[in-house]
C-alpha atoms as a PDB file:
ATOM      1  CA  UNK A   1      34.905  73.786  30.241  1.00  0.00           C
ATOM      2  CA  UNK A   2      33.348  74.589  27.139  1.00  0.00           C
ATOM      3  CA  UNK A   3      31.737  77.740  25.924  1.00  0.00           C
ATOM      4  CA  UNK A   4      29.735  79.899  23.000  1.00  0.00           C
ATOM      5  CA  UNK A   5      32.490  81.230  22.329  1.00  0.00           C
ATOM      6  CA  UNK A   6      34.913  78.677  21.798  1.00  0.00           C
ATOM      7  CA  UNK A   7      34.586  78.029  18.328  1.00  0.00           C
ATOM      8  CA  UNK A   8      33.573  81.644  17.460  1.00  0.00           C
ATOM      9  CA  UNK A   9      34.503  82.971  13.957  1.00  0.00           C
ATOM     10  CA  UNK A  10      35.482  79.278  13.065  1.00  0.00           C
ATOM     11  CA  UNK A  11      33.516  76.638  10.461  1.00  0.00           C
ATOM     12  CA  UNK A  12      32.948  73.231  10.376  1.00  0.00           C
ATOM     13  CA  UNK A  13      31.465  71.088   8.087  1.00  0.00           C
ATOM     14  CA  UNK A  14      29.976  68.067   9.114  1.00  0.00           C
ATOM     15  CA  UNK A  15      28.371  64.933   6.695  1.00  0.00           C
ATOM     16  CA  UNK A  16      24.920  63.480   7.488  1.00  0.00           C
ATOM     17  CA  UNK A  17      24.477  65.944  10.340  1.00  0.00           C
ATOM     18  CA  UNK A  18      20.754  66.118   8.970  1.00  0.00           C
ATOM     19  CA  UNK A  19      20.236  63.385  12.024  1.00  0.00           C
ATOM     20  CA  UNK A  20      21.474  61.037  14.524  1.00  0.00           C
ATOM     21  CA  UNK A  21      24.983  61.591  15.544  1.00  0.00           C
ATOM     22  CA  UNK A  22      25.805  64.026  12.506  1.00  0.00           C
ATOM     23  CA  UNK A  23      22.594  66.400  13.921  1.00  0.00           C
ATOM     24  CA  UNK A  24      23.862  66.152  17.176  1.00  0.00           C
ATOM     25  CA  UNK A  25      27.604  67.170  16.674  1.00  0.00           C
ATOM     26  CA  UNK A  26      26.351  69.934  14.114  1.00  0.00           C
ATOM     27  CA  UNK A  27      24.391  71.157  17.011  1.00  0.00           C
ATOM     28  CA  UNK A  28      27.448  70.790  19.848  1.00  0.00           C
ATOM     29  CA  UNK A  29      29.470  72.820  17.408  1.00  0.00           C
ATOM     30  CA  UNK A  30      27.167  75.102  16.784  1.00  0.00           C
ATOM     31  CA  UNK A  31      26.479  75.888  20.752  1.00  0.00           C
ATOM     32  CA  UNK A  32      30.257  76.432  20.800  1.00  0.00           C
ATOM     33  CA  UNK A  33      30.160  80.001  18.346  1.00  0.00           C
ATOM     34  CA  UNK A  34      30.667  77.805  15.247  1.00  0.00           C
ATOM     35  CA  UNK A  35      29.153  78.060  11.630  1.00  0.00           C
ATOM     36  CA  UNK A  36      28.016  74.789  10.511  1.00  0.00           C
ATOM     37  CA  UNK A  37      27.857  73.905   6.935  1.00  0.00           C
ATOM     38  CA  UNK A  38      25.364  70.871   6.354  1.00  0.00           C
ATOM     39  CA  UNK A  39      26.463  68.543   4.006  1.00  0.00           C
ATOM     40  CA  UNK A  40      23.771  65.535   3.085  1.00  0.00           C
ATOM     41  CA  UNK A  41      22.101  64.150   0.803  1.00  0.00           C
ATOM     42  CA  UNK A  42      18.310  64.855   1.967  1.00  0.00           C
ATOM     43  CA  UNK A  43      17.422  68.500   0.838  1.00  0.00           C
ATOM     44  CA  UNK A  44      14.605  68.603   3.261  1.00  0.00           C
ATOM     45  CA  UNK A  45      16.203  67.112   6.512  1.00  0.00           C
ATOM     46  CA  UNK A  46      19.012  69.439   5.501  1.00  0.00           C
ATOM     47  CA  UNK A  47      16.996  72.486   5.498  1.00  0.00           C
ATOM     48  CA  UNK A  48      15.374  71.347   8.833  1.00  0.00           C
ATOM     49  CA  UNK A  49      18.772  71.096  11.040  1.00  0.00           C
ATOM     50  CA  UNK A  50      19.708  74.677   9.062  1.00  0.00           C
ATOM     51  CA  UNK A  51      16.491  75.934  11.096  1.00  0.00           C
ATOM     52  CA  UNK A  52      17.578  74.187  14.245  1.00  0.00           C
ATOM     53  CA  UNK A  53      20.549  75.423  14.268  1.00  0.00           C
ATOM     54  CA  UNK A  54      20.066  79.377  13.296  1.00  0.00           C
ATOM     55  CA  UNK A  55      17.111  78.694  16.076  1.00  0.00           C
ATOM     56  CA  UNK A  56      19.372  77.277  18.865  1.00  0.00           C
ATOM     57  CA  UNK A  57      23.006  79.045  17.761  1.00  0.00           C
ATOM     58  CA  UNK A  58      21.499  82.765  15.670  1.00  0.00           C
ATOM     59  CA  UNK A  59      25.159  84.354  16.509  1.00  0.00           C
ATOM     60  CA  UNK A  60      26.593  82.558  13.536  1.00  0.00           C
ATOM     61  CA  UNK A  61      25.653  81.726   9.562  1.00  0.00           C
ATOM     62  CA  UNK A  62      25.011  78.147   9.217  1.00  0.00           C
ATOM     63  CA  UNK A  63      23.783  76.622   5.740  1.00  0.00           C
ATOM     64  CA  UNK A  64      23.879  73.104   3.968  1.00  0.00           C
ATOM     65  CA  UNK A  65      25.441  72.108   0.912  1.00  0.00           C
ATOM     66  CA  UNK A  66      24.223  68.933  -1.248  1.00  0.00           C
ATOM     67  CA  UNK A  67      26.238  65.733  -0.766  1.00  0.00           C
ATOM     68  CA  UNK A  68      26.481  62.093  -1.645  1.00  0.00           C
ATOM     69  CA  UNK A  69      29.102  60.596  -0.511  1.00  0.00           C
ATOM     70  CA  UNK A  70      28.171  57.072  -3.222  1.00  0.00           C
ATOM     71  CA  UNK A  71      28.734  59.700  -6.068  1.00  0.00           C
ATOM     72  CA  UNK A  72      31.991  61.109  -6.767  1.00  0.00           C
ATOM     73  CA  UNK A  73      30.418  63.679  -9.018  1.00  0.00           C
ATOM     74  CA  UNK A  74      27.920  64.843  -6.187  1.00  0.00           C
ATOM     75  CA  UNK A  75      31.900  64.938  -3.965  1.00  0.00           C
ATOM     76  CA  UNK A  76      32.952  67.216  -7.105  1.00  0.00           C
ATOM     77  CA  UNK A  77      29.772  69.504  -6.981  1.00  0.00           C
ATOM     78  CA  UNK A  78      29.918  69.794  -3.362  1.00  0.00           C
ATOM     79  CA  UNK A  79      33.462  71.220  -3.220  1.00  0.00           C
ATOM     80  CA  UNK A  80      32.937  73.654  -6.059  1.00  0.00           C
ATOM     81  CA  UNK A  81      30.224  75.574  -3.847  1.00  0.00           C
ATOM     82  CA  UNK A  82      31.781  75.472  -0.499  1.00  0.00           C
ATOM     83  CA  UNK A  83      34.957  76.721  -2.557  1.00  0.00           C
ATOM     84  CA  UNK A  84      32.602  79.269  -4.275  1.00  0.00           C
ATOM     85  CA  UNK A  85      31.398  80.446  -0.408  1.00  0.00           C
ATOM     86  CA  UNK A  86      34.058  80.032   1.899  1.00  0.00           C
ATOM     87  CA  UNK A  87      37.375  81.498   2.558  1.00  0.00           C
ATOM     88  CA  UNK A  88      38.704  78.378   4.720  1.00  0.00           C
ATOM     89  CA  UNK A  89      37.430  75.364   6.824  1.00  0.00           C
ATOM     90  CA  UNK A  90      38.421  75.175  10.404  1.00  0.00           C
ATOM     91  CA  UNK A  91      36.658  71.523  11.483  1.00  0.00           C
ATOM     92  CA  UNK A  92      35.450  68.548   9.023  1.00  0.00           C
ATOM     93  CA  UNK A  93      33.965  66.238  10.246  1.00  0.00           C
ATOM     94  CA  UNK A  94      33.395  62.820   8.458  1.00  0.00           C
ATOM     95  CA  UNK A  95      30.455  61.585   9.939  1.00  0.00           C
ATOM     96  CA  UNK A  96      28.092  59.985   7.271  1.00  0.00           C
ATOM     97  CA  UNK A  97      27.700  56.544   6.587  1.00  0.00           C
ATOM     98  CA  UNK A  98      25.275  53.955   5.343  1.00  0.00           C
ATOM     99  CA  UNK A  99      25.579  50.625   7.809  1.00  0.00           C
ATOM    100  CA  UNK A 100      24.594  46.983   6.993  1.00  0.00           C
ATOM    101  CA  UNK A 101      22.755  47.280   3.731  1.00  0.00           C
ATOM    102  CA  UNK A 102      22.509  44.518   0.960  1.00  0.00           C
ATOM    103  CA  UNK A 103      25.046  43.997  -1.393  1.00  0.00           C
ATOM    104  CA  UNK A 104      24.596  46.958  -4.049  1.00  0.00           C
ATOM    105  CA  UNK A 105      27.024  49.761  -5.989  1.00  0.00           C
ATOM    106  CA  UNK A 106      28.194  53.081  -5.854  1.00  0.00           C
ATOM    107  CA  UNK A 107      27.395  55.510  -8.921  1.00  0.00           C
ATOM    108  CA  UNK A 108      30.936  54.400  -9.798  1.00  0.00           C
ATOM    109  CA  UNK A 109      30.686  50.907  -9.073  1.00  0.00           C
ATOM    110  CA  UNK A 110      32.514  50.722  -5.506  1.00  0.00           C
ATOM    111  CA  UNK A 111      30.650  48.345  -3.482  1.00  0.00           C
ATOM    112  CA  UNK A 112      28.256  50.837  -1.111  1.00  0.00           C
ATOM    113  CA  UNK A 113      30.082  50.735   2.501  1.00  0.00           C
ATOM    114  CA  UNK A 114      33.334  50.866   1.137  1.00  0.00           C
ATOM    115  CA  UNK A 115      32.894  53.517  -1.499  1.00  0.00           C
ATOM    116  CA  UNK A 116      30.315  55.823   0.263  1.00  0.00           C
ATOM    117  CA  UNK A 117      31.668  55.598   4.185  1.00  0.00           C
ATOM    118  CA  UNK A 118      35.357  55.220   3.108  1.00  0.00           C
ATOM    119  CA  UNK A 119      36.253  56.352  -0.988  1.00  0.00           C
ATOM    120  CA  UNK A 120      33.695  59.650  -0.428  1.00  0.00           C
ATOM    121  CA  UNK A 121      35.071  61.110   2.593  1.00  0.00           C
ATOM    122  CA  UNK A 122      38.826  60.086   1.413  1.00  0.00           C
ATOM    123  CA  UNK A 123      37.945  62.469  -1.644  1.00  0.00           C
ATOM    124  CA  UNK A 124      36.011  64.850  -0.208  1.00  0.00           C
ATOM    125  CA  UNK A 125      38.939  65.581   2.621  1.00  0.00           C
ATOM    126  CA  UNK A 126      41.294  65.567  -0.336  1.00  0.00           C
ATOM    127  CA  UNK A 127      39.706  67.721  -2.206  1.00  0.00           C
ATOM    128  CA  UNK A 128      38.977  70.079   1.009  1.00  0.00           C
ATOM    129  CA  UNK A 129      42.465  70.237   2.460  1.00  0.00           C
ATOM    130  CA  UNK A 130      43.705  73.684   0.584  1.00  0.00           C
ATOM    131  CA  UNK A 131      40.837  75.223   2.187  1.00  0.00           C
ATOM    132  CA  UNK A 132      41.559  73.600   5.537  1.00  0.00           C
ATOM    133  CA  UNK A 133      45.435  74.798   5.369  1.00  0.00           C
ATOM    134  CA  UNK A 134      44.229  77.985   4.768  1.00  0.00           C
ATOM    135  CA  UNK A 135      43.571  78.188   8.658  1.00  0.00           C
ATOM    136  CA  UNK A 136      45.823  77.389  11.327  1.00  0.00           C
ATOM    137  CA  UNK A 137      45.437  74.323  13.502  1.00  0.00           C
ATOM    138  CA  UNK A 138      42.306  72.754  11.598  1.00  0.00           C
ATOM    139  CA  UNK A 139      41.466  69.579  11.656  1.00  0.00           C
ATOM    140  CA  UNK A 140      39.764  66.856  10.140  1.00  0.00           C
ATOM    141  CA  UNK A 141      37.642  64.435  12.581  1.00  0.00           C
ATOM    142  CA  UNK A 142      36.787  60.784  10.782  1.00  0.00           C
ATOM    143  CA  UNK A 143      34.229  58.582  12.424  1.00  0.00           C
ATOM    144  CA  UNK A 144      35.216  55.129  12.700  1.00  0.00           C
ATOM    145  CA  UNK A 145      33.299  52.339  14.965  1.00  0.00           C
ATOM    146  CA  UNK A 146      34.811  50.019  16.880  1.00  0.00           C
ATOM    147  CA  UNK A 147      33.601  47.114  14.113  1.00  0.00           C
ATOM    148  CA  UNK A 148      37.137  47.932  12.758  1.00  0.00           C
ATOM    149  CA  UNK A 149      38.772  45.909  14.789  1.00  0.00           C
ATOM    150  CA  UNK A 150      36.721  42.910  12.743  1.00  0.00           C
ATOM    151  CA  UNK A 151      37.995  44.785   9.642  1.00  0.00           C
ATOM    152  CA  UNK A 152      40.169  43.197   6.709  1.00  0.00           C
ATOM    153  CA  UNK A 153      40.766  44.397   3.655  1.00  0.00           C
ATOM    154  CA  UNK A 154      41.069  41.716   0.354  1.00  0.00           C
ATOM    155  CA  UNK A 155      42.437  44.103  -1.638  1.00  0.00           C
ATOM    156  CA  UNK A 156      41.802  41.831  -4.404  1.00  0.00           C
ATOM    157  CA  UNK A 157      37.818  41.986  -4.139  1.00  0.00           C
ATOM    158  CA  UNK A 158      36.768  45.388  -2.612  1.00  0.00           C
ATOM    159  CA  UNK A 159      33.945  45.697  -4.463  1.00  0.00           C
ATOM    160  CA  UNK A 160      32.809  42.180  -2.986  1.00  0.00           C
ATOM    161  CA  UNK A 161      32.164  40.780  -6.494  1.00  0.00           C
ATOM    162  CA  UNK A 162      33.579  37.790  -5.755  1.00  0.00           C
ATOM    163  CA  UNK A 163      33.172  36.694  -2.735  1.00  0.00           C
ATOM    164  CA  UNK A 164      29.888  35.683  -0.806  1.00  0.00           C
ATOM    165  CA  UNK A 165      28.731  39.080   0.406  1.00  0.00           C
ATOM    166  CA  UNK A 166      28.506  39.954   4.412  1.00  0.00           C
ATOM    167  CA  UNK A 167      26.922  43.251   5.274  1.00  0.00           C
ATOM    168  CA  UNK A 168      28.626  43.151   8.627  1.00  0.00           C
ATOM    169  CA  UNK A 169      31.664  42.512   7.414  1.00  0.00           C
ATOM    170  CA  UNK A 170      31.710  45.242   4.612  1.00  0.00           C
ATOM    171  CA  UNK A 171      30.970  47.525   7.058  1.00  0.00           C
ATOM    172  CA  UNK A 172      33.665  46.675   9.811  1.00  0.00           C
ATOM    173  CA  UNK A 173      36.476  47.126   6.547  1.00  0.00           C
ATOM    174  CA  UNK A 174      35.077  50.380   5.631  1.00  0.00           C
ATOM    175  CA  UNK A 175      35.472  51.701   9.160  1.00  0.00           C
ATOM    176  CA  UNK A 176      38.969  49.548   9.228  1.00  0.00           C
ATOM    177  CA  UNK A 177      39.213  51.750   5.789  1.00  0.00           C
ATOM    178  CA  UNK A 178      38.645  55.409   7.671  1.00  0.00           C
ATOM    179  CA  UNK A 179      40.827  54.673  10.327  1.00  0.00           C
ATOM    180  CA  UNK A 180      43.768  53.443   7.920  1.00  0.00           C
ATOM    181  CA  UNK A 181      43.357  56.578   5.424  1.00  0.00           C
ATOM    182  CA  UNK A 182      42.783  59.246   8.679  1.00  0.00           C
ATOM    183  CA  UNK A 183      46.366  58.007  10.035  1.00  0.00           C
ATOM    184  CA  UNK A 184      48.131  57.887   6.387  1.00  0.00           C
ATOM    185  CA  UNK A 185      46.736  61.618   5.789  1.00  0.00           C
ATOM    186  CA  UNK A 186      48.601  62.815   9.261  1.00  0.00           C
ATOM    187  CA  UNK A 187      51.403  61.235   7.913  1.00  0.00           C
ATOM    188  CA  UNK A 188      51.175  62.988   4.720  1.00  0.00           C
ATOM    189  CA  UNK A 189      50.503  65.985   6.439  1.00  0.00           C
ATOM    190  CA  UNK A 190      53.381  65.962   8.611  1.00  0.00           C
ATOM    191  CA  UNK A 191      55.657  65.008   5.684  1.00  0.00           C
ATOM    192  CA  UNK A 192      54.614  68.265   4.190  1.00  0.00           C
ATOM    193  CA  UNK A 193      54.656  70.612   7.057  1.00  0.00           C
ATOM    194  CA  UNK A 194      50.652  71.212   6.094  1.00  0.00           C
ATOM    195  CA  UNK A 195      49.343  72.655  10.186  1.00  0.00           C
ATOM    196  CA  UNK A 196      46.108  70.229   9.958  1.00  0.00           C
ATOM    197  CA  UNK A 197      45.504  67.432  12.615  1.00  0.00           C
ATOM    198  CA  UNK A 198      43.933  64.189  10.921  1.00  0.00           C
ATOM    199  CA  UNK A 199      41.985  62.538  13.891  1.00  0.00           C
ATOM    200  CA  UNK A 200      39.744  59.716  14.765  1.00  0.00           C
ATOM    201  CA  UNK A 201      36.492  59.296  16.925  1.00  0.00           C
ATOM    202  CA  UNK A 202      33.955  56.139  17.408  1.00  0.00           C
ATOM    203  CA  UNK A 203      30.353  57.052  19.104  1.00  0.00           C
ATOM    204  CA  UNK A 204      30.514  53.879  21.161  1.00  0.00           C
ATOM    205  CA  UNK A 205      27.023  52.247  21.038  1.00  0.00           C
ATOM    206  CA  UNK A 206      24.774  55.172  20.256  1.00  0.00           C
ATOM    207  CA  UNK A 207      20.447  54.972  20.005  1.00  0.00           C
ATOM    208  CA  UNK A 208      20.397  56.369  16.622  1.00  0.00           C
ATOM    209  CA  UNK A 209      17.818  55.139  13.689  1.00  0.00           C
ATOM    210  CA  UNK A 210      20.637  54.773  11.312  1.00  0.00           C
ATOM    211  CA  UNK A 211      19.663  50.793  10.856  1.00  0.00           C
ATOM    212  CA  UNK A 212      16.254  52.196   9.945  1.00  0.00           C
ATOM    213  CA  UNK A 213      16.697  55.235   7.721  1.00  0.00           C
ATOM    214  CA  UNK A 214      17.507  56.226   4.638  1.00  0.00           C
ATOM    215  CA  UNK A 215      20.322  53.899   2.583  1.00  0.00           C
ATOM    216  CA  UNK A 216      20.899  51.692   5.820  1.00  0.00           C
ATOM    217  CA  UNK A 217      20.298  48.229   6.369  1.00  0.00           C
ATOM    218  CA  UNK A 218      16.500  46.789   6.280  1.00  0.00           C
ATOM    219  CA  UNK A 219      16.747  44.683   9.413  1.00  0.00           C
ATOM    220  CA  UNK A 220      15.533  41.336   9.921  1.00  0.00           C
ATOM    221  CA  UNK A 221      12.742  40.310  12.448  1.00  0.00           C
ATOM    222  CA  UNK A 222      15.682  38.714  14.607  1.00  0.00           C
ATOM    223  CA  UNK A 223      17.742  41.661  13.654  1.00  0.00           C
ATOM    224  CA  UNK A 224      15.272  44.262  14.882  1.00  0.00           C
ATOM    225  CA  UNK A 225      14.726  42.515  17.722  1.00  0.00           C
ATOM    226  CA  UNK A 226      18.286  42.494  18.866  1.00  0.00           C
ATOM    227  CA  UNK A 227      18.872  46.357  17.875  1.00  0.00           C
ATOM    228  CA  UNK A 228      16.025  47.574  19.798  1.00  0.00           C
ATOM    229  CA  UNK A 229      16.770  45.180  23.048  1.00  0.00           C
ATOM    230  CA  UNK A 230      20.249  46.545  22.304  1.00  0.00           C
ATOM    231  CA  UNK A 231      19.098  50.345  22.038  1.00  0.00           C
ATOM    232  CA  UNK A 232      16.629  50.161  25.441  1.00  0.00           C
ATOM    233  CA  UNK A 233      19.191  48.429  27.497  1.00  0.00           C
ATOM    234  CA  UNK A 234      23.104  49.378  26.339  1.00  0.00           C
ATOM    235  CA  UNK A 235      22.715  52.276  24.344  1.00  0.00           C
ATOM    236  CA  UNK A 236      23.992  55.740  25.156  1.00  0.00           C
ATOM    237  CA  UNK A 237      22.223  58.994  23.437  1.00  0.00           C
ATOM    238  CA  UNK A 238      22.796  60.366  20.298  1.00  0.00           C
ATOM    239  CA  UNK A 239      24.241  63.416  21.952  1.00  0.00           C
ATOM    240  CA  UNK A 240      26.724  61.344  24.030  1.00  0.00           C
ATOM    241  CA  UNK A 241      27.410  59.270  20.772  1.00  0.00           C
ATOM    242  CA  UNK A 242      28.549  62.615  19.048  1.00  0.00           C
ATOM    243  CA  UNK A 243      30.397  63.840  22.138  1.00  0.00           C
ATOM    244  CA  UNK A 244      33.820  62.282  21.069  1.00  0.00           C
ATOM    245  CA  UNK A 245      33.618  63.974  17.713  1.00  0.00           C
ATOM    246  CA  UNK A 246      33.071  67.226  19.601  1.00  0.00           C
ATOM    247  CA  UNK A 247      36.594  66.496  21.755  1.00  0.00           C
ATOM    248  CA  UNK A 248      38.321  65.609  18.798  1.00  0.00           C
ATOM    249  CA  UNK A 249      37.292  68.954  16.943  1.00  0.00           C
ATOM    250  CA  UNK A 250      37.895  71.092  20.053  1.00  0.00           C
ATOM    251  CA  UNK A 251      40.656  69.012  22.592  1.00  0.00           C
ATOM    252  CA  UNK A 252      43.423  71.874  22.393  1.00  0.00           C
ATOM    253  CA  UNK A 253      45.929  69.133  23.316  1.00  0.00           C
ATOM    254  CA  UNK A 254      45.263  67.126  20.618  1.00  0.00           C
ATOM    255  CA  UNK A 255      48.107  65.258  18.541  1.00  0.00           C
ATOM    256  CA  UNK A 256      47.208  64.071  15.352  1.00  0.00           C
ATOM    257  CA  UNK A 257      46.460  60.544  14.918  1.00  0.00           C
ATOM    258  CA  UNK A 258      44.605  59.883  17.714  1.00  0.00           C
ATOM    259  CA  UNK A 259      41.549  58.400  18.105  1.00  0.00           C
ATOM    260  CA  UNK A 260      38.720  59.698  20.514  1.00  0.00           C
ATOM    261  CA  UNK A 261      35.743  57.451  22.123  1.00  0.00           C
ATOM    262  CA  UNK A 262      33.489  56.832  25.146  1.00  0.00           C
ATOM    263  CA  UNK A 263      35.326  56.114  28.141  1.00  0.00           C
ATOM    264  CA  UNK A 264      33.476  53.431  29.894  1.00  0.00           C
ATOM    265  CA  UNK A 265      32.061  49.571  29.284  1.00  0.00           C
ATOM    266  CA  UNK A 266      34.819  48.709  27.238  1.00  0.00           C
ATOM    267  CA  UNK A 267      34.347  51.747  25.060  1.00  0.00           C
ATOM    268  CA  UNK A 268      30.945  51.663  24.442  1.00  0.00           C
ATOM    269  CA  UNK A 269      29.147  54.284  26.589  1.00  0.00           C
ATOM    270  CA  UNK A 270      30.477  57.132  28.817  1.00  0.00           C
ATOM    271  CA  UNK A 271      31.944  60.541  28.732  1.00  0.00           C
ATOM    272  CA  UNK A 272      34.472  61.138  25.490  1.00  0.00           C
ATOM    273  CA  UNK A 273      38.308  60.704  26.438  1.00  0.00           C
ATOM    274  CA  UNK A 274      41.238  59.397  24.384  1.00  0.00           C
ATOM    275  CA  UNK A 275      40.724  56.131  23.371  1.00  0.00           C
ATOM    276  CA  UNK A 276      42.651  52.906  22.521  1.00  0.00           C
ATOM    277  CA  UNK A 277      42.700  51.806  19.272  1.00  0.00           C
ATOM    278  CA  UNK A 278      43.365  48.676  19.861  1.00  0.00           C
ATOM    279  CA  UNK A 279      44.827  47.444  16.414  1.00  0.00           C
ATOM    280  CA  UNK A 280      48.899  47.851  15.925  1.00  0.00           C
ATOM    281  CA  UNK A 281      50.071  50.424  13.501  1.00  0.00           C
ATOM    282  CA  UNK A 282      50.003  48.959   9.932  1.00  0.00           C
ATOM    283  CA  UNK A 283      51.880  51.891   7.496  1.00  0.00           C
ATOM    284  CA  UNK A 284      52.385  48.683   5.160  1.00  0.00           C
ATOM    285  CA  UNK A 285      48.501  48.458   4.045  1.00  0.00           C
ATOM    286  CA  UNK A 286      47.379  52.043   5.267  1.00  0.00           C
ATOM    287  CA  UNK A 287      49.873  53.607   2.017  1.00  0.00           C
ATOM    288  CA  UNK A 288      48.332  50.627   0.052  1.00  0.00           C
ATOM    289  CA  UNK A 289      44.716  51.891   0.594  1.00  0.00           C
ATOM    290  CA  UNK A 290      46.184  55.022   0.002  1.00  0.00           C
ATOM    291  CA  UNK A 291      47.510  54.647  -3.124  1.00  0.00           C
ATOM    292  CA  UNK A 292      44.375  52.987  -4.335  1.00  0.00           C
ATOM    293  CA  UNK A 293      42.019  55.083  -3.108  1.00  0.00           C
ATOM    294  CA  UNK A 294      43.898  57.455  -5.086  1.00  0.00           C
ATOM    295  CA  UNK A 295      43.712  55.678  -8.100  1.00  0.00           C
ATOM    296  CA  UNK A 296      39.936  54.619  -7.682  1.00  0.00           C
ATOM    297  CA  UNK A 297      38.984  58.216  -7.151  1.00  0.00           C
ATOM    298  CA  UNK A 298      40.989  59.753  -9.653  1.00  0.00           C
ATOM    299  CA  UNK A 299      42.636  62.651  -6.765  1.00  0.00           C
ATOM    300  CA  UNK A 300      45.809  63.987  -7.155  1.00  0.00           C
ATOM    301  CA  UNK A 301      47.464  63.969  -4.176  1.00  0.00           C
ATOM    302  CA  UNK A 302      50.546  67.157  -4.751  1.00  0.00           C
ATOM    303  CA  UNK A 303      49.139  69.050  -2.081  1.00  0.00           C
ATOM    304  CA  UNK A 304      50.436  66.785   0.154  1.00  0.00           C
ATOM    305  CA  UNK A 305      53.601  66.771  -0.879  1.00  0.00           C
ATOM    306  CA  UNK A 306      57.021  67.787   1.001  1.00  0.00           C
ATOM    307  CA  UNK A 307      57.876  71.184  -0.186  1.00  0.00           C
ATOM    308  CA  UNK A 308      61.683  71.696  -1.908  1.00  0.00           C
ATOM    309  CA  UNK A 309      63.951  73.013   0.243  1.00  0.00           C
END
């Protein structure tokens, strides 16, 4: 049983919660005492789900932040003000994400699903993690989809220079990507003793415009056709498609690691549980995305260090 005063005196930050999912798990936090920070790219939008929330949730100080997740420099600006305005981070949540869009770049020249839904949250949660050890038990929730499973990485052509370009595909490695990085920072975390649970959470098959708006994919005839038979018939609500990011944030029997979804249809629909992730543990290529996600985003990674005994 939840309440408005579960999360009270906490904050979470969620990504591209000016809509969709992101809106609706900035407003499920919010109904549980929490003080969302909106991070997004869309000023406007931004300012609108600020207004929601202070109408819906006035007991706590929600605000928005700028963010682009396909600019390392907007990741950079970003951090300096929430370090400028808060004193720690209990909940951030990775939600943003563009999702089948034609073969373009990042500001930095990552190809677009890889280096906005995987390479901007890895160094935005990097970059965030001294303010999340700064209070007990946070955690950091990364959306995933169950397109991972169709995930694999050629290390040798991320950027998808070479090879013939596939939007689907792009997008089911970047997802692969999130869940690889989420485990390998628990890992880290452990190693170093930091108190912060890395976990995972897929909306199932949500009704959301994300293959309409803003950077995301410009659909087909066929393919609009197929989303919107696909939305009126299978789809769940936005609302139930945030619902496992809520459990993840708030499940006080959490272990880090795991991975949150709908419980029903195969994992598509229904109530949030625990989920199966259905791919077997790979350390092996989760440190090597590590290590060059590091590299491509210039982090430093000593936070995460073991301390000397």
């Amino acid at each position: 049983m939840t309440g408005q005063s579960e999360l009270a005196g906490k904050t979470a930050l969620v990504t591209g919660a000016n809509r969709g999912i992101g809106l609706e798990t900035a407003r499920g936090l919010a109904a549980r005492g929490a003080a969302v920070v909106i991070a997004c790219r869309d000023a406007a939008r931004a300012s609108e789900t600020v207004a929601t929330l202070r109408a819906e949730c006035p007991d706590a100080e929600h605000r928005a932040v700028p963010l682009a997740l396909d600019d390392l420099a907007s990741v950079g600006s970003c951090v300096d003000a929430l370090y400028d305005s808060l004193d720690g981070l209990d909940i951030l949540v990775c939600n943003a994400g563009v999702f089948g869009i034609d073969h373009g770049h990042t500001a930095q020249g990552f190809e677009w699903h890889f280096g906005a839904n995987c390479l901007g949250h890895f160094a935005l949660t990097l970059d965030l993690l001294p303010l999340l050890a700064r209070r007990p038990g946070a955690r950091v929730v990364t959306v995933t989809s169950a397109m991972n499973r169709r995930g694999k990485l050629d290390f040798d052509d991320l950027d998808w220079r070479r090879r013939p370009y596939s939007k689907w595909q792009a997008y089911a490695d970047s997802k692969l990507g999130n869940l690889l990085l989420a485990e390998e920072l628990q890992r880290r975390l452990d190693g170093a003793g930091i108190p912060v649970l890395s976990l995972l959470s897929h909306p199932g098959y949500a009704a959301t415009n994300s293959a309409w708006g803003g950077r995301s994919m410009k659909p087909t005839f066929a393919e609009t056709i197929m989303l919107a038979l696909g939305n009126a018939l299978m789809a769940q609500s936005p609302a139930m498609g945030a619902a496992p990011s809520i459990l993840a944030a708030t499940d006080p029997s959490a272990s880090g690691g795991e991975l949150y979804g709908p419980s029903r249809l195969g994992g598509m629909r229904g109530p949030p549980a625990r989920a199966d992730k259905k791919l077997k543990p790979d350390p092996a290529t989760a440190l090597r995305l590590w290590q060059t996600a590091m590299t491509l985003t210039a982090r430093n990674g000593d936070f995460l260090k073991p301390t000397p005994m």
